[in-house]
Every structure is written in structure tokens, then in C-alpha cells.
N, C-alpha and C. Protein backbone atom coordinates (compact mmCIF):
# COMPACT_ATOMS: atom_id res chain seq x y z
N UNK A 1 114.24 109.25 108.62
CA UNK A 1 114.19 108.92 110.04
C UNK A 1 113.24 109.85 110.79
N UNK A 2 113.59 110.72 110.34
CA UNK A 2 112.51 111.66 111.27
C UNK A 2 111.21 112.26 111.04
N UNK A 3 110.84 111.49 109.25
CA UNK A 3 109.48 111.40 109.31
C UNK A 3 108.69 110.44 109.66
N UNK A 4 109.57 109.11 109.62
CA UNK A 4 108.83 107.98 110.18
C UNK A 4 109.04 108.01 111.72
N UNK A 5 109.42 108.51 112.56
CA UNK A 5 109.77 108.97 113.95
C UNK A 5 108.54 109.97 114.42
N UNK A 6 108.10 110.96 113.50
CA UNK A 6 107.14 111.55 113.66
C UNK A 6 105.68 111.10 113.43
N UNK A 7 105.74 110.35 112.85
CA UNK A 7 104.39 109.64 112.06
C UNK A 7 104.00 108.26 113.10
N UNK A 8 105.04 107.62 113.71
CA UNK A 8 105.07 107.08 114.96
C UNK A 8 104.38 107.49 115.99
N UNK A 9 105.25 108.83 116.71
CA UNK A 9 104.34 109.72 117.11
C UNK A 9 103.28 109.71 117.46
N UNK A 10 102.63 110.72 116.14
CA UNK A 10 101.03 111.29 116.19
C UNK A 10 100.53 109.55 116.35
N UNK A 11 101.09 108.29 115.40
CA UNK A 11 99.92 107.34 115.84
C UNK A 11 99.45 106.62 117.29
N UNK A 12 100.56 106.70 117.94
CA UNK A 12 100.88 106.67 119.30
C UNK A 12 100.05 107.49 120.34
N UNK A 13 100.27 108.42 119.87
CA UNK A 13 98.82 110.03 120.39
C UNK A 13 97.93 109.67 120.44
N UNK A 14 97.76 109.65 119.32
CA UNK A 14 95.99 109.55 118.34
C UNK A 14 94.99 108.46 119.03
N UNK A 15 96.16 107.40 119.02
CA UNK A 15 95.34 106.02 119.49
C UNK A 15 95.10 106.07 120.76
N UNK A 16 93.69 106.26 121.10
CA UNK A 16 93.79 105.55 122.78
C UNK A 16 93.28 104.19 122.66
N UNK A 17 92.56 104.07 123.74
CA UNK A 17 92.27 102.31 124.01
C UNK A 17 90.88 102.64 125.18
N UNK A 18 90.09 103.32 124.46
CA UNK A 18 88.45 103.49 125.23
C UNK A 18 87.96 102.71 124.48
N UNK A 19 86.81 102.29 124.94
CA UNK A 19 85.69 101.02 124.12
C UNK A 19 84.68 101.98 124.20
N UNK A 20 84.07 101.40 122.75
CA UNK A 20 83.00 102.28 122.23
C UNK A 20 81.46 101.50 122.14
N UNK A 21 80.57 102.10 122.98
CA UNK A 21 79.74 101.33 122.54
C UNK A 21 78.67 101.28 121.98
N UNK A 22 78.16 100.25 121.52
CA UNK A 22 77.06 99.60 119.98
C UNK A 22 76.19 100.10 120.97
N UNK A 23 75.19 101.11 119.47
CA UNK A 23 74.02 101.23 119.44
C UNK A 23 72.67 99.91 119.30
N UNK A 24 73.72 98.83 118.18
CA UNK A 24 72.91 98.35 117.75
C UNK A 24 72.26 96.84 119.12
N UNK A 25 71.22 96.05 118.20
CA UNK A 25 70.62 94.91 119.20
C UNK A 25 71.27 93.77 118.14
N UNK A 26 72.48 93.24 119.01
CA UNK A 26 72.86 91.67 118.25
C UNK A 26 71.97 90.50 118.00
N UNK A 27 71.08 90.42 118.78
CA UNK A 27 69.42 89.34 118.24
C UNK A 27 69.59 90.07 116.93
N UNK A 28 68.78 91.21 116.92
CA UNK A 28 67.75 91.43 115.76
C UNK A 28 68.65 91.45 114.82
N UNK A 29 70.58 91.79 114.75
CA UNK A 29 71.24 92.13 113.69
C UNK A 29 71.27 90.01 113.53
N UNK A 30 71.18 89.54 113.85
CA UNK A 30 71.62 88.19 113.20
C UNK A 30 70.46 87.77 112.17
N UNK A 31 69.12 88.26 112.24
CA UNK A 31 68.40 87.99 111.35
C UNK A 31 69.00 88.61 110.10
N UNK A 32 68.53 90.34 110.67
CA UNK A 32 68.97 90.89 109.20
C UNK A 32 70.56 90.62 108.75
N UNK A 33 71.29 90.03 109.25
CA UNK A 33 72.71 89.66 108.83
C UNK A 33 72.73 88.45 107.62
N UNK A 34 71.15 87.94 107.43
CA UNK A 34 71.51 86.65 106.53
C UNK A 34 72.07 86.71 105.07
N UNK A 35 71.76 88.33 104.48
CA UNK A 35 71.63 88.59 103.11
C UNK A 35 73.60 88.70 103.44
N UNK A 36 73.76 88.89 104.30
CA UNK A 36 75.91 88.91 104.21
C UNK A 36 76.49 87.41 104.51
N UNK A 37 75.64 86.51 105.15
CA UNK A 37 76.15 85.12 105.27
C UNK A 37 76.86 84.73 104.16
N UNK A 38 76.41 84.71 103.11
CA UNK A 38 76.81 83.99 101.81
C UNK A 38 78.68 84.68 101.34
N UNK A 39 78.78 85.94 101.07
CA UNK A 39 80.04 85.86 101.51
C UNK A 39 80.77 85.89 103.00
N UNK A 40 80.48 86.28 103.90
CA UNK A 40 81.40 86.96 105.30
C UNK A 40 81.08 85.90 106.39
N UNK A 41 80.02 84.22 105.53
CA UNK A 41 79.75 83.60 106.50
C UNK A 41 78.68 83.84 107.91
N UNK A 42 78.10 82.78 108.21
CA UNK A 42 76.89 83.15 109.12
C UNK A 42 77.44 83.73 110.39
N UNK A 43 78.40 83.29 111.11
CA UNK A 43 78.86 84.08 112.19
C UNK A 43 80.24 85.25 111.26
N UNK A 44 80.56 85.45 110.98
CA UNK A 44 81.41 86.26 110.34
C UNK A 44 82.99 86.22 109.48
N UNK A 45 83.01 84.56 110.14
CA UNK A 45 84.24 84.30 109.41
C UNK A 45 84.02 83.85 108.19
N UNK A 46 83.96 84.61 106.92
CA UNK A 46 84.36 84.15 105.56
C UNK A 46 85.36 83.06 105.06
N UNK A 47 85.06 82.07 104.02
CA UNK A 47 85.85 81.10 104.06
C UNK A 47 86.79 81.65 102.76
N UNK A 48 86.44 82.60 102.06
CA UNK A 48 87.02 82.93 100.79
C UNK A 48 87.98 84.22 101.10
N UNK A 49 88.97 84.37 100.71
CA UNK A 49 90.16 84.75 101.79
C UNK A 49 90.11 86.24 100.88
N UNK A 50 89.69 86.35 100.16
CA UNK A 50 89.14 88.04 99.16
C UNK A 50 88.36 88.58 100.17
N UNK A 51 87.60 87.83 100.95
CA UNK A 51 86.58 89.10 101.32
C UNK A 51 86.49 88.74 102.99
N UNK A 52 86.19 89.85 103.84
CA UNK A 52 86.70 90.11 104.96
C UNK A 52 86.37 89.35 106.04
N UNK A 53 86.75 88.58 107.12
CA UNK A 53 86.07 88.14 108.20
C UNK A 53 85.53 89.42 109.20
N UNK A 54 84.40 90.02 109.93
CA UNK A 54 83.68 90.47 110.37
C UNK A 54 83.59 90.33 112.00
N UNK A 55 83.90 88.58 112.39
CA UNK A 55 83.44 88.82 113.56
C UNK A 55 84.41 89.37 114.18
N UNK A 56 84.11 89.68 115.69
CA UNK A 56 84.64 90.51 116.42
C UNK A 56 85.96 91.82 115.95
N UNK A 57 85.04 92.27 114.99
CA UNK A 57 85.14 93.60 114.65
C UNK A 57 84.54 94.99 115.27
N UNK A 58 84.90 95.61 115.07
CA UNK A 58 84.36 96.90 116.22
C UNK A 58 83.17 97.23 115.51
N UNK A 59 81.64 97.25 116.01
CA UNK A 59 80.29 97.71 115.99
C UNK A 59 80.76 99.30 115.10
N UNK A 60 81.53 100.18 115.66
CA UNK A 60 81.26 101.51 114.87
C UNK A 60 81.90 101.86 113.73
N UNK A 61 82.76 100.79 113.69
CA UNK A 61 83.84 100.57 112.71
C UNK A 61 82.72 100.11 111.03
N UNK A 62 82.41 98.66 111.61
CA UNK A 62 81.89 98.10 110.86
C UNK A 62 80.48 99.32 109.89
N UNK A 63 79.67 99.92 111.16
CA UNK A 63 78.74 101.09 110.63
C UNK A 63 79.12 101.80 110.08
N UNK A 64 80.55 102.71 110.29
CA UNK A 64 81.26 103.71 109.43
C UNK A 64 81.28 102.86 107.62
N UNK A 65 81.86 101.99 107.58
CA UNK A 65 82.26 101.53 106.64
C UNK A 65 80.89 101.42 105.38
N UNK A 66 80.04 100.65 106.22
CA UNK A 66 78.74 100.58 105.85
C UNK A 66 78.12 101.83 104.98
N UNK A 67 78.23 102.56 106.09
CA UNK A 67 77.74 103.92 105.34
C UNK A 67 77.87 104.53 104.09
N UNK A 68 79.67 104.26 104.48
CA UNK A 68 80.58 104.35 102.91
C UNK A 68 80.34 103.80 101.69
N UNK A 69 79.95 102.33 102.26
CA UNK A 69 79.30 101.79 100.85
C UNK A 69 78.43 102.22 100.07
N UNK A 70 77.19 102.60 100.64
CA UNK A 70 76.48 102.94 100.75
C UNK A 70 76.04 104.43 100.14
N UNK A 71 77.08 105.20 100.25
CA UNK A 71 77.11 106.62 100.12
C UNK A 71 78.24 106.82 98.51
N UNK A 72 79.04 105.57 98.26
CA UNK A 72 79.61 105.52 97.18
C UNK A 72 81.39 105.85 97.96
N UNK A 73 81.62 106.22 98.86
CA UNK A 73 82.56 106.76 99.17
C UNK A 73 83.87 105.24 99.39
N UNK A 74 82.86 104.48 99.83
CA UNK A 74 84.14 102.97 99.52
C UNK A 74 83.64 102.41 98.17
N UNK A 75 84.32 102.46 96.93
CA UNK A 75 83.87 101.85 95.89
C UNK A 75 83.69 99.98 96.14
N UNK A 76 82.92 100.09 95.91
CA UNK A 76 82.37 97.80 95.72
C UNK A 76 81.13 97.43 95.01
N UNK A 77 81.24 97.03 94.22
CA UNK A 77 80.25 96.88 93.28
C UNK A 77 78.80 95.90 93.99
N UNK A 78 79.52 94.91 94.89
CA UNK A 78 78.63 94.28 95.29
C UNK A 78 78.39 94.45 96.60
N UNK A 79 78.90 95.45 97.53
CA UNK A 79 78.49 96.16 98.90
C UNK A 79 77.57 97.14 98.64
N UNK A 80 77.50 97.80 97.41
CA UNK A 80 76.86 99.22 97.90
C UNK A 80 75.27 98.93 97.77
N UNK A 81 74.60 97.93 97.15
CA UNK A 81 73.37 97.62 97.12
C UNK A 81 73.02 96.57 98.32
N UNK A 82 74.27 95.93 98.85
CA UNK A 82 73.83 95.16 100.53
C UNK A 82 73.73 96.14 101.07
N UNK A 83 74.66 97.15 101.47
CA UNK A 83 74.49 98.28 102.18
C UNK A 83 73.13 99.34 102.62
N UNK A 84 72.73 99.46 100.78
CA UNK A 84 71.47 100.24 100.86
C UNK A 84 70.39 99.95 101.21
N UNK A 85 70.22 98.49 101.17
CA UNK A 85 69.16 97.93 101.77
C UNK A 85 68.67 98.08 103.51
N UNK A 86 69.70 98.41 104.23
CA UNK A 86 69.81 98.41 105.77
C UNK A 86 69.66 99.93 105.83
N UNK A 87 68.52 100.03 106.74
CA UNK A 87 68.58 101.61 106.79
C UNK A 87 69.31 101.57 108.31
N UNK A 88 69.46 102.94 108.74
CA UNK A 88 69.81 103.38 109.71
C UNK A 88 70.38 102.44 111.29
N UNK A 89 69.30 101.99 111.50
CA UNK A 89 69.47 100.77 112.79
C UNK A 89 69.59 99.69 112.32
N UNK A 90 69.27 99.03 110.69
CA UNK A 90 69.67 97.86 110.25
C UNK A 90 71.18 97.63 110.84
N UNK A 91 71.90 98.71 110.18
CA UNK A 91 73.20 98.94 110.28
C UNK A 91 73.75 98.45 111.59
N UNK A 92 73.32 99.49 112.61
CA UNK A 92 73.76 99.36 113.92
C UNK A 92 73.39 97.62 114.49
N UNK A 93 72.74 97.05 113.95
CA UNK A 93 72.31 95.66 114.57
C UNK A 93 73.22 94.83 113.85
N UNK A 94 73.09 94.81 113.03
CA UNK A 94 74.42 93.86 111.68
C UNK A 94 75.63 93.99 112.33
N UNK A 95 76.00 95.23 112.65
CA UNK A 95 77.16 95.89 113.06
C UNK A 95 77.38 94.91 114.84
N UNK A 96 76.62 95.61 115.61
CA UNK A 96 76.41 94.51 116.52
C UNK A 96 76.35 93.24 116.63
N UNK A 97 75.91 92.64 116.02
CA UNK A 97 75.78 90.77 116.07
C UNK A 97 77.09 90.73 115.42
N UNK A 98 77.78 90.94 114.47
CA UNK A 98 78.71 90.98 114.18
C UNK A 98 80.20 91.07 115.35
N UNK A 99 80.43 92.17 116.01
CA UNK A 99 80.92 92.42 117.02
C UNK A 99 80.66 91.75 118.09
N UNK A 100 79.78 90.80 117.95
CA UNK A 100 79.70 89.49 119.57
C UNK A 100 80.20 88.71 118.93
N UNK A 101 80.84 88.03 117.64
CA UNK A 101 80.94 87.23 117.37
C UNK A 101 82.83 86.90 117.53
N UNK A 102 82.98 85.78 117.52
CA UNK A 102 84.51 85.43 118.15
C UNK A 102 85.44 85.07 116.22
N UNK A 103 86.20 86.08 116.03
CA UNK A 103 87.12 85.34 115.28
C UNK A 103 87.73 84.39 115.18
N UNK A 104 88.07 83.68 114.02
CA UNK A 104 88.52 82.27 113.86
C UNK A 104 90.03 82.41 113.02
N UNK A 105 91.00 82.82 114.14
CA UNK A 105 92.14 83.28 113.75
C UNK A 105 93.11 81.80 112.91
N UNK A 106 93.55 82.30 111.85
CA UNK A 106 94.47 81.39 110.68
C UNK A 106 96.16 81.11 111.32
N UNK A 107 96.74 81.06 110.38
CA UNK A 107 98.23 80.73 110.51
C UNK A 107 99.17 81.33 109.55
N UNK A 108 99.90 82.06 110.33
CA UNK A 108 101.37 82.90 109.15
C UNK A 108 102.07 81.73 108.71
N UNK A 109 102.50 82.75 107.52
CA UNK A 109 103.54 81.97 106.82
C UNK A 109 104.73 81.84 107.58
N UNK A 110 105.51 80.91 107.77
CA UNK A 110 106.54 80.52 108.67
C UNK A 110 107.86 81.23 108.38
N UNK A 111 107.99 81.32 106.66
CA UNK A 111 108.99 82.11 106.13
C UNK A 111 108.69 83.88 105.45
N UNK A 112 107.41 83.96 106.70
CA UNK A 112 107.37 85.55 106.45
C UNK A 112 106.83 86.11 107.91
N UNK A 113 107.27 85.35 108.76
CA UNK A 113 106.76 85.76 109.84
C UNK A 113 107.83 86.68 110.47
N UNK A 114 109.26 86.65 110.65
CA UNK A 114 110.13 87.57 111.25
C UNK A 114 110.37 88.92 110.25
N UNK A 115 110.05 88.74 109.12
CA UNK A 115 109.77 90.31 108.36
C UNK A 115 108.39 90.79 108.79
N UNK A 116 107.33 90.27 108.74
CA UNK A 116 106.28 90.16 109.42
C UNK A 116 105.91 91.02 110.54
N UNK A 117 106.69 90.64 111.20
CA UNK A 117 106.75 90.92 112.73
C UNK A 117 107.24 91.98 112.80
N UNK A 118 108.40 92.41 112.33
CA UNK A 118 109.28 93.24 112.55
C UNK A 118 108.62 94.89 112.23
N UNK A 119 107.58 94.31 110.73
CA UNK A 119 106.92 95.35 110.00
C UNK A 119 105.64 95.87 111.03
N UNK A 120 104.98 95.09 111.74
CA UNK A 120 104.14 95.02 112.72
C UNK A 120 104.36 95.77 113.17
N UNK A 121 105.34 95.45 114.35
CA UNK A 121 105.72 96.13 115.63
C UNK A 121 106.58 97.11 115.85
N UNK A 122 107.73 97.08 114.41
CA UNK A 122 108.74 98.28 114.44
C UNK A 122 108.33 98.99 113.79
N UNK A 123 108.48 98.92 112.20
CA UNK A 123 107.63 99.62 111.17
C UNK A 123 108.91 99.36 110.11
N UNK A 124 109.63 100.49 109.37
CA UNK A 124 110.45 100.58 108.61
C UNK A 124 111.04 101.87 109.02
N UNK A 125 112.31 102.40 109.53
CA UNK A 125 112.74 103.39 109.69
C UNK A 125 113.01 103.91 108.24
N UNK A 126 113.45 103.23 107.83
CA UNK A 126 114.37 103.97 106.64
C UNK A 126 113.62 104.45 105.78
N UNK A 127 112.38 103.23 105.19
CA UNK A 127 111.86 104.21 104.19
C UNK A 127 110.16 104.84 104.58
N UNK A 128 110.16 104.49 106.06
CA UNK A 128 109.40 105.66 106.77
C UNK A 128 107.80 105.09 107.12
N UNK A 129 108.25 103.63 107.00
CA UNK A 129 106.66 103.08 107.60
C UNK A 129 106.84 102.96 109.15
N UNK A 130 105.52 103.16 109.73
CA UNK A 130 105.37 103.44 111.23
C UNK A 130 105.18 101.64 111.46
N UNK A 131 105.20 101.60 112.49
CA UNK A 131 104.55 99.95 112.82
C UNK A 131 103.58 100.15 112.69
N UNK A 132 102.40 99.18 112.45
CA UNK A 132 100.87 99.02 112.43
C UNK A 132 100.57 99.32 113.97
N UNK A 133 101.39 98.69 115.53
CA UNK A 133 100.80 98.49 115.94
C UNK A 133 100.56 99.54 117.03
N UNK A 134 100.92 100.62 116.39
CA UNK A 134 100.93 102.32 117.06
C UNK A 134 98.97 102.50 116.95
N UNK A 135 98.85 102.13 115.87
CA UNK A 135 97.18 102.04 116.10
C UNK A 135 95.47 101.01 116.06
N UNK A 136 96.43 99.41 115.60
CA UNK A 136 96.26 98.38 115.85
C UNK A 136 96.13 97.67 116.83
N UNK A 137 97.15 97.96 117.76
CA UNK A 137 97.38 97.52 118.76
C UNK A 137 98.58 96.17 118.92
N UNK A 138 99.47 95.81 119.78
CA UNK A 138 100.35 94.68 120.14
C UNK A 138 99.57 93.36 119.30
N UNK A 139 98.40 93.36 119.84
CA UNK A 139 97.62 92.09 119.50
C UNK A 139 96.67 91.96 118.15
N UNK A 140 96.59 93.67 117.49
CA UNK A 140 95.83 93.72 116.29
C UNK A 140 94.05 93.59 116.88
N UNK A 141 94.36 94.23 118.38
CA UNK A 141 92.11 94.40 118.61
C UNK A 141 92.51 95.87 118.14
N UNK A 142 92.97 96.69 117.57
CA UNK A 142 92.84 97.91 117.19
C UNK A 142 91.87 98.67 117.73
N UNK A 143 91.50 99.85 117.64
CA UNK A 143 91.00 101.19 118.70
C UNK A 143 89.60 101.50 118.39
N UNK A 144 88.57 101.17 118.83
CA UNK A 144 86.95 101.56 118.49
C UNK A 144 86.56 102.88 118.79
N UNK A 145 87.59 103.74 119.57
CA UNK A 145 86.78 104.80 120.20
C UNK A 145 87.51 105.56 118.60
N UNK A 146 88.44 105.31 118.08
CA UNK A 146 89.35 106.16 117.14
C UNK A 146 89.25 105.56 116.13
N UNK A 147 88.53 104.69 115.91
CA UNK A 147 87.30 103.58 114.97
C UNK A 147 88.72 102.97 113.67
N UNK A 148 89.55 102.66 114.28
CA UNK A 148 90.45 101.91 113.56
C UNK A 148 90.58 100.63 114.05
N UNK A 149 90.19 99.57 112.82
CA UNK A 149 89.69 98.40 112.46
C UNK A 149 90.75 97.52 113.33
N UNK A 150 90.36 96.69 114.14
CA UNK A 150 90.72 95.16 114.92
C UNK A 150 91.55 94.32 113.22
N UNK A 151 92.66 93.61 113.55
CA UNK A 151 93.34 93.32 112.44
C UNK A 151 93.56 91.73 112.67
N UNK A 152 93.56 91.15 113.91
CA UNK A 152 93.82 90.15 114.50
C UNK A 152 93.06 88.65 113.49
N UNK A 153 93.76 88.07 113.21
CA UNK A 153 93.19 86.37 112.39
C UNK A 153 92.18 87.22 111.25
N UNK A 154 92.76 88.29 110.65
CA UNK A 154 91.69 88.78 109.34
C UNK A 154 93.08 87.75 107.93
N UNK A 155 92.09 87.53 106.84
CA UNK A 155 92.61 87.04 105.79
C UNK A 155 93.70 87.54 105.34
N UNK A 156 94.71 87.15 105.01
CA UNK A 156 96.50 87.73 104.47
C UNK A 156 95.92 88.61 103.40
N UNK A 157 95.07 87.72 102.50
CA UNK A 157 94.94 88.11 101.29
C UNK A 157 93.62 89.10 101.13
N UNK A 158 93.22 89.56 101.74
CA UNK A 158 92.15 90.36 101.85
C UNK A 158 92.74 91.52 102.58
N UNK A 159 94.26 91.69 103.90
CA UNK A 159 95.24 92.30 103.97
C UNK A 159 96.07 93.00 103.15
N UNK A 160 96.42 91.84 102.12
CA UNK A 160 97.60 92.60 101.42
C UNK A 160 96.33 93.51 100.20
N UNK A 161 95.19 93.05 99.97
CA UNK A 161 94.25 93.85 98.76
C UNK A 161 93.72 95.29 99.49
N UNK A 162 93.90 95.58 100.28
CA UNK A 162 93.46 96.87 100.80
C UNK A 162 94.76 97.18 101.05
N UNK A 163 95.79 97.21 101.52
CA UNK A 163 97.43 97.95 101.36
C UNK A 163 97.60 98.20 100.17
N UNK A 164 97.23 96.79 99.10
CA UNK A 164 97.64 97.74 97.67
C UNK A 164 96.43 98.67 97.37
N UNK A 165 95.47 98.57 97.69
CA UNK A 165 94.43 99.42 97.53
C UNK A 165 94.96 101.07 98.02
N UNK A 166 95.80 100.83 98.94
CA UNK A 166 95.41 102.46 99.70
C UNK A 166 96.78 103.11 99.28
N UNK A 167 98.09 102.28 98.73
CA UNK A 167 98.94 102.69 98.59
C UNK A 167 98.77 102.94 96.75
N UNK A 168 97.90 102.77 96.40
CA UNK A 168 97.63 102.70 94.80
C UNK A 168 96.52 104.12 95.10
N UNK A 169 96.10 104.52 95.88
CA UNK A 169 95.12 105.37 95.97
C UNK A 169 93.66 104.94 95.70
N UNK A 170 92.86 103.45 95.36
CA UNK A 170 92.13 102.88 95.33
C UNK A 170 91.02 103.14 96.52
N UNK A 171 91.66 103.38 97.27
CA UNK A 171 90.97 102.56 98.50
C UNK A 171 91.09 104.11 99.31
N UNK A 172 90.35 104.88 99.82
CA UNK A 172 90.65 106.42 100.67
C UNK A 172 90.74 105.92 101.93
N UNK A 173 91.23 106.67 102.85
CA UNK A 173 91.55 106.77 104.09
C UNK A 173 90.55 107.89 105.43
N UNK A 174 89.56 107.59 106.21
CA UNK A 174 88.99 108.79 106.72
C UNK A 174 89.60 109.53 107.50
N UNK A 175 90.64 108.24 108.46
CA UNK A 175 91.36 108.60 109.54
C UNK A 175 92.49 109.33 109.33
N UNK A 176 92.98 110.10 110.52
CA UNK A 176 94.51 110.16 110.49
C UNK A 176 95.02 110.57 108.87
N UNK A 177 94.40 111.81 108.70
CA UNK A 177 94.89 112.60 107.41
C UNK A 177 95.63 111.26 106.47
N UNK A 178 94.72 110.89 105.90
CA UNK A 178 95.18 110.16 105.17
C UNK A 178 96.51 109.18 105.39
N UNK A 179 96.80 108.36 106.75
CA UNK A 179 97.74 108.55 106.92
C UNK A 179 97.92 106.44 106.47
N UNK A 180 96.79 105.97 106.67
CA UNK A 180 97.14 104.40 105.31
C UNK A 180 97.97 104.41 103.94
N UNK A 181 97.25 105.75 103.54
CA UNK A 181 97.83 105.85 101.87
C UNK A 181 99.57 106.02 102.12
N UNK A 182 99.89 106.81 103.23
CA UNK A 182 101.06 107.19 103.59
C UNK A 182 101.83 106.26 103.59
N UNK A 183 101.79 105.32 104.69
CA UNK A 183 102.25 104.10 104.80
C UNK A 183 102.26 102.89 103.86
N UNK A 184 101.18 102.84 103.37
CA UNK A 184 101.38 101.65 102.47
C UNK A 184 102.15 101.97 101.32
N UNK A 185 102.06 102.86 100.40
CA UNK A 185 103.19 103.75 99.74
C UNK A 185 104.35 103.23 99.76
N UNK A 186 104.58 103.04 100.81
CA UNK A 186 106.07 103.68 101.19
C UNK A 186 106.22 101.60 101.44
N UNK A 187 105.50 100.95 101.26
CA UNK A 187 106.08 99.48 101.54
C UNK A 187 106.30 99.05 100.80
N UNK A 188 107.38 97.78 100.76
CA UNK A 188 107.31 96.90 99.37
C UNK A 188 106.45 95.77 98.91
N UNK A 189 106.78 95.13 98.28
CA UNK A 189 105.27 94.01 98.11
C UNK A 189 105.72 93.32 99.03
N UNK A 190 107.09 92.53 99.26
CA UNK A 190 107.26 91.64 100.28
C UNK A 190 107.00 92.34 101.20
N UNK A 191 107.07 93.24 101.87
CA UNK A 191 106.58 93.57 103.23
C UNK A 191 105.01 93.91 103.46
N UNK A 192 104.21 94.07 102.33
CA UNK A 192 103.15 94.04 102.57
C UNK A 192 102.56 92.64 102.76
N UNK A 193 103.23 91.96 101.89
CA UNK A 193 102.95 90.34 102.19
C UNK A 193 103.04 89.38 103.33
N UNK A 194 104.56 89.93 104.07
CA UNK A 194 104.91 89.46 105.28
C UNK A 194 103.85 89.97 106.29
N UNK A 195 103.55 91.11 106.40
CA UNK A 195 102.74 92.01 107.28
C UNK A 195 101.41 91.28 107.28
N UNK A 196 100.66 90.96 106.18
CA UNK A 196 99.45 90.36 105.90
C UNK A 196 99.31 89.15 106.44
N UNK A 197 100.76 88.24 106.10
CA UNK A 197 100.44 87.08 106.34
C UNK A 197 100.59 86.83 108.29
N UNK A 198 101.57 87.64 108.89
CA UNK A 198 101.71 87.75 110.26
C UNK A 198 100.60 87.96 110.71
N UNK A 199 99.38 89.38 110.18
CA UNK A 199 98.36 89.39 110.72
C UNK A 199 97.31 88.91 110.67
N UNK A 200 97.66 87.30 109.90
CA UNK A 200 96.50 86.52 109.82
C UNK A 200 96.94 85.46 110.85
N UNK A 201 97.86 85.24 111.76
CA UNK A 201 97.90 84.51 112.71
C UNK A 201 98.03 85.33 113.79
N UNK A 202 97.46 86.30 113.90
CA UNK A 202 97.79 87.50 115.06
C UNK A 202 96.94 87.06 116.33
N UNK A 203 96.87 87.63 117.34
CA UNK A 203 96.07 87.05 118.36
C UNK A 203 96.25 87.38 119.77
């Protein structure tokens, strides 16, 4: 109780709600955005539920990540050579056109939506998960100035593969002392499932 009470907390702190803003030029990122159409789709919604929808994702978010690829620090076999190709302001423009673009939010599962929810917004006292939406936000636009990722109509299943990712240690954490690996850890598969599938009808 009173580590998931504390971990509540700091995410509560941590998170403000300032907007951050793109370096980049959304024209010029939609050209260079074509070599990512093929999976993440021309405006950003991906139709293949493995790999991530993009639009209206946070500009610094999206660049952080980038980098990572890029630098080896997010392992992906087939990001880190899209990545390298975009130098410096590629980035910031991709990143931008990306971030004007409007998500094309899905639909929860009907019989995982009140575990779902509950995992969302309460968390798990007992075995010490915080709610998501201490740094997500109520609605899942999550925090750009504290560059934690908008969650709102993203794929269940591209959800639940980065929870098992971070709770398997797969997947690193920059933010918040490691504090994904923390949480996901500590969930079960059904609740990572419920959680995923809620935040693919989020909105």
C-alpha cells in the first residue's frame, strides 16, 4: 500500500500539463515521412496493430524515441536504419507532421473494459501498480513537456507488446527512474490486456 501510494505520488508531481513546442516544419516532415508510410501509414494511423499509430503524438516525444533508434538504445531491427537516415531536422519535421495529424481512435473490448478502467485510473493497490493516468493523463494526451507518450486510440496490441516489453526488461525506460519497468512488473497478463484494450478506445 504504501509503495504504490508513493509511486502515485511522485507520478502525480512529476507530471505537469505544459505544451512543448516542435522545432520541426510539418510541410517538409510529410515529404520526408514517406519512407514510414508503409508501416505507421501516410497520415500516421497504422493499419497493422504490431506497430504504432503516430498521429497526434507529441513532436518531442516522437524525436526522443527516434534518436534511440538510432543510437541503438531502443532495440528494432527495422527502425534503426529508418532512423539513421533522418539527420537532425529530418527528425524534428517527421516528428512534426506527425504531431498535426488527428488519431483514428478504435474500440475496447466490452468484457475488459471495467478491469480496464479501473487499471487506468486507479492502478492496483495491492500489488502496487499506480494508475497510468497519474502521467497519461484522464484522457491518455499524456505530458510533452515531461515527454511521456499520448496513449489515447493507440493499438491494444502494440500496448500490451511494450508492457511486456518493459516488465520483461526488453524495452528500457528514460523517464521517471525507471519507473514503466516498475509497474508493468508488478501486472498480470489480464490486466495488461484489459489496460491495452481500454486504451485503444480512449479519447
Amino acid at each position: 500500500m504504501k509503495n504504490w501510494l508513493a509511486i502515485t505520488i511522485t507520478l502525480l508531481v512529476t507530471c505537469g500539463w505544459q505544451a512543448a513546442q516542435a522545432a520541426g516544419d510539418p510541410v517538409a516532415g510529410k515529404e520526408k515521412s514517406s519512407q514510414c508510410a508503409a508501416c505507421h501509414g501516410v497520415d500516421g494511423n497504422s493499419v497493422n496493430p504490431e506497430w504504432p499509430k503516430l498521429a497526434g503524438q507529441h513532436a518531442d516525444y516522437l524525436v526522443k524515441q527516434l534518436s534511440y533508434f538510432e543510437a541503438g538504445e531502443r532495440e528494432n531491427v527495422t527502425m534503426k536504419p529508418m532512423a539513421s537516415v533522418l539527420d537532425a531536422q529530418g527528425r524534428e519535421d517527421v516528428a512534426a507532421y506527425y504531431a498535426s495529424q488527428k488519431v483514428k481512435v478504435g474500440a475496447a473490448d466490452p468484457e475488459l473494459v471495467d478491469l480496464g478502467e479501473h487499471i487506468y485510473r486507479a492502478g492496483n493497490q495491492v500489488s502496487g501498480v499506480a494508475p497510468c493516468m497519474g502521467c497519461h493523463g484522464p484522457n491518455g494526451a499524456g505530458n510533452p513537456a515531461a515527454l511521456y507518450p499520448a496513449l489515447r486510440g493507440q493499438h491494444a496490441r502494440y500496448i500490451e507488446n511494450q508492457l511486456h516489453g518493459f516488465a520483461e526488461g526488453k524495452r528500457a525506460n528514460e523517464n521517471a527512474k525507471k519507473m514503466m519497468q516498475i509497474i508493468a512488473s508488478r501486472m498480470t497478463n489480464k490486466e495488461i490486456r484489459a489496460v491495452a484494450s481500454y486504451i485503444q478506445g480512449l479519447h
